[in-house]
Protein backbone atom coordinates (compact mmCIF):
# COMPACT_ATOMS: atom_id res chain seq x y z
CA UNK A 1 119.08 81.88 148.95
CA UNK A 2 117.82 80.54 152.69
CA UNK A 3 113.93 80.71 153.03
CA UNK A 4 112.90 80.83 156.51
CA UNK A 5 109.31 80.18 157.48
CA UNK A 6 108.06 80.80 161.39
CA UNK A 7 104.23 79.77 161.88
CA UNK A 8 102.19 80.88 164.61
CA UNK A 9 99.32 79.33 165.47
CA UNK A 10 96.00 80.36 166.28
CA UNK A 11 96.84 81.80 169.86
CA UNK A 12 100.03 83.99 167.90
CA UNK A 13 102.14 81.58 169.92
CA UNK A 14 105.29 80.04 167.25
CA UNK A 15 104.83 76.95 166.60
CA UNK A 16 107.26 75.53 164.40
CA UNK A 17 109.99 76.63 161.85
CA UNK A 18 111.08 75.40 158.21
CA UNK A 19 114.70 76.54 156.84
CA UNK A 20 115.95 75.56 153.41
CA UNK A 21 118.43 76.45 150.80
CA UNK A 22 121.45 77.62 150.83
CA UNK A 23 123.50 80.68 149.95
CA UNK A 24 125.40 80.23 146.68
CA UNK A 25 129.16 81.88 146.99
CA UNK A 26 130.52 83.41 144.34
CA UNK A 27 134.36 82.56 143.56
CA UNK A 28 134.72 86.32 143.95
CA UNK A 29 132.97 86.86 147.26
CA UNK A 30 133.89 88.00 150.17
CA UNK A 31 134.07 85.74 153.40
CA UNK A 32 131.41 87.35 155.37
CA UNK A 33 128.96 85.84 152.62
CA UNK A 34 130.16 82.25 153.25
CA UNK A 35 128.64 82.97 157.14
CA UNK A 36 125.66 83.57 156.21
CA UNK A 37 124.50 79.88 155.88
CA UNK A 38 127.04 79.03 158.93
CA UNK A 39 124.89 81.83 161.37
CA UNK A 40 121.72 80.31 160.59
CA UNK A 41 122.21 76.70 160.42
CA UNK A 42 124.27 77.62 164.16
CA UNK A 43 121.23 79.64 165.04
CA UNK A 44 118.72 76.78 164.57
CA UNK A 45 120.94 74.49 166.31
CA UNK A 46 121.10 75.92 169.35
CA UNK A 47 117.31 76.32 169.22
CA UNK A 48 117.13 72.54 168.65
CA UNK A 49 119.51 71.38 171.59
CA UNK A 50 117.72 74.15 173.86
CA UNK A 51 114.28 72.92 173.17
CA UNK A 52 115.73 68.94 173.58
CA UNK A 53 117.98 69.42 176.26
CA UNK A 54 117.15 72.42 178.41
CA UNK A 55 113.31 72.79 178.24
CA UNK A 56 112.79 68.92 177.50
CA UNK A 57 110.18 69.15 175.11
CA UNK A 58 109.51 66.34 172.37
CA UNK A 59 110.20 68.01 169.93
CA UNK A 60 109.46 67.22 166.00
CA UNK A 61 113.00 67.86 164.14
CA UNK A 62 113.72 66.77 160.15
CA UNK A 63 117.08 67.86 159.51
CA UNK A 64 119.29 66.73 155.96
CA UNK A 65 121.44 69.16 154.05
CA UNK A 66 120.36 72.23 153.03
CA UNK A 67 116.69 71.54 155.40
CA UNK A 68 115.94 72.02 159.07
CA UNK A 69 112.13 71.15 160.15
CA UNK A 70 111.78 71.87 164.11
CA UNK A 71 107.61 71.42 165.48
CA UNK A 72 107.19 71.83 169.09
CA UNK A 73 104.02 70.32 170.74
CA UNK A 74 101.12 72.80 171.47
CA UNK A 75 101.04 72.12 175.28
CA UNK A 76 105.21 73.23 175.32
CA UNK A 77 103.89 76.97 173.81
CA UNK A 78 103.22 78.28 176.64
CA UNK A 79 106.40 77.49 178.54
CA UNK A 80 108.29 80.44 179.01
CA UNK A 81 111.31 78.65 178.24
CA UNK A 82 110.32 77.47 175.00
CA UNK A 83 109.09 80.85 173.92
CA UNK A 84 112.40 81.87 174.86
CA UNK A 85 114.10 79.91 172.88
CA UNK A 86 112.35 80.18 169.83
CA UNK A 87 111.72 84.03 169.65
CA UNK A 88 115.71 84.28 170.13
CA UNK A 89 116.30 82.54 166.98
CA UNK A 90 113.51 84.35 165.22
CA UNK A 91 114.84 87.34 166.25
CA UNK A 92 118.41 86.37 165.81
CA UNK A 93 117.54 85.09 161.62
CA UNK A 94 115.82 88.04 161.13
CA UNK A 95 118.63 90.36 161.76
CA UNK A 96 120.71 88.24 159.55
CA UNK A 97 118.03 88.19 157.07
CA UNK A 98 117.80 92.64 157.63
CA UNK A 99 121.52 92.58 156.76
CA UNK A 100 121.60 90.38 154.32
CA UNK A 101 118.54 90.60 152.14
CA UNK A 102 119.94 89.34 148.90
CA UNK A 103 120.66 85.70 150.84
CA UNK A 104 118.02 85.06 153.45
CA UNK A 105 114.15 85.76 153.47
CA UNK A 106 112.22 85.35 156.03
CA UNK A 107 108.52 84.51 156.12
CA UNK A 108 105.55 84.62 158.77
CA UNK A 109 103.18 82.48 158.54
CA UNK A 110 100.05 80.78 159.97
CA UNK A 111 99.79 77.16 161.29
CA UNK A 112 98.69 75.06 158.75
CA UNK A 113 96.24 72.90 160.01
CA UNK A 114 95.72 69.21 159.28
């Protein structure tokens, strides 16, 4: 399974994600569940070189297999292009998590402050 976790901070604005796991294929399965994993690592990507590259934030990324971390500064949250960018993914993960229940969840969460 793929656990998804979107915090907002205390102005509702998103402020960072967390992704990790990975959905296990059965030998039987069908293809479609081997794109699961594929769609949202892709998804998060594109978030990642949008935020880097097109709205030139610096912008907090852990990535290794199986784990994406991406933390955008609290003066970026307010760009329009940032916002962008990160409620597409959202939006984009959650439809993927809608159709596929059984492999992704999705969680909504509050800034953790430190």
């Amino acid at each position: 399974m793929v656990h998804l976790t979107f915090r907002r901070d205390g102005r509702n604005r998103l402020s960072s994600v967390f992704s990790s796991g990975h959905v296990e294929i059965e030998s039987t399965s069908s293809d479609e569940y081997s794109l699961v994993c594929a769609a949202i690592s892709a998804i998060l990507q594109a978030a990642r070189l949008g935020l880097e590259e097109y709205a030139k934030i610096a912008l907090e990324a852990e990535q290794q297999p199986g784990e994406m971390a991406l933390r955008w500064p609290m003066h970026d949250r307010d760009d329009p292009r940032v916002e962008a960018i990160v409620r597409t993914a959202e939006l984009a993960i959650e439809q993927i998590a809608s159709q596929y229940p059984q492999y992704v969840r999705v969680e909504q969460e509050p800034e953790q402050r430190a």
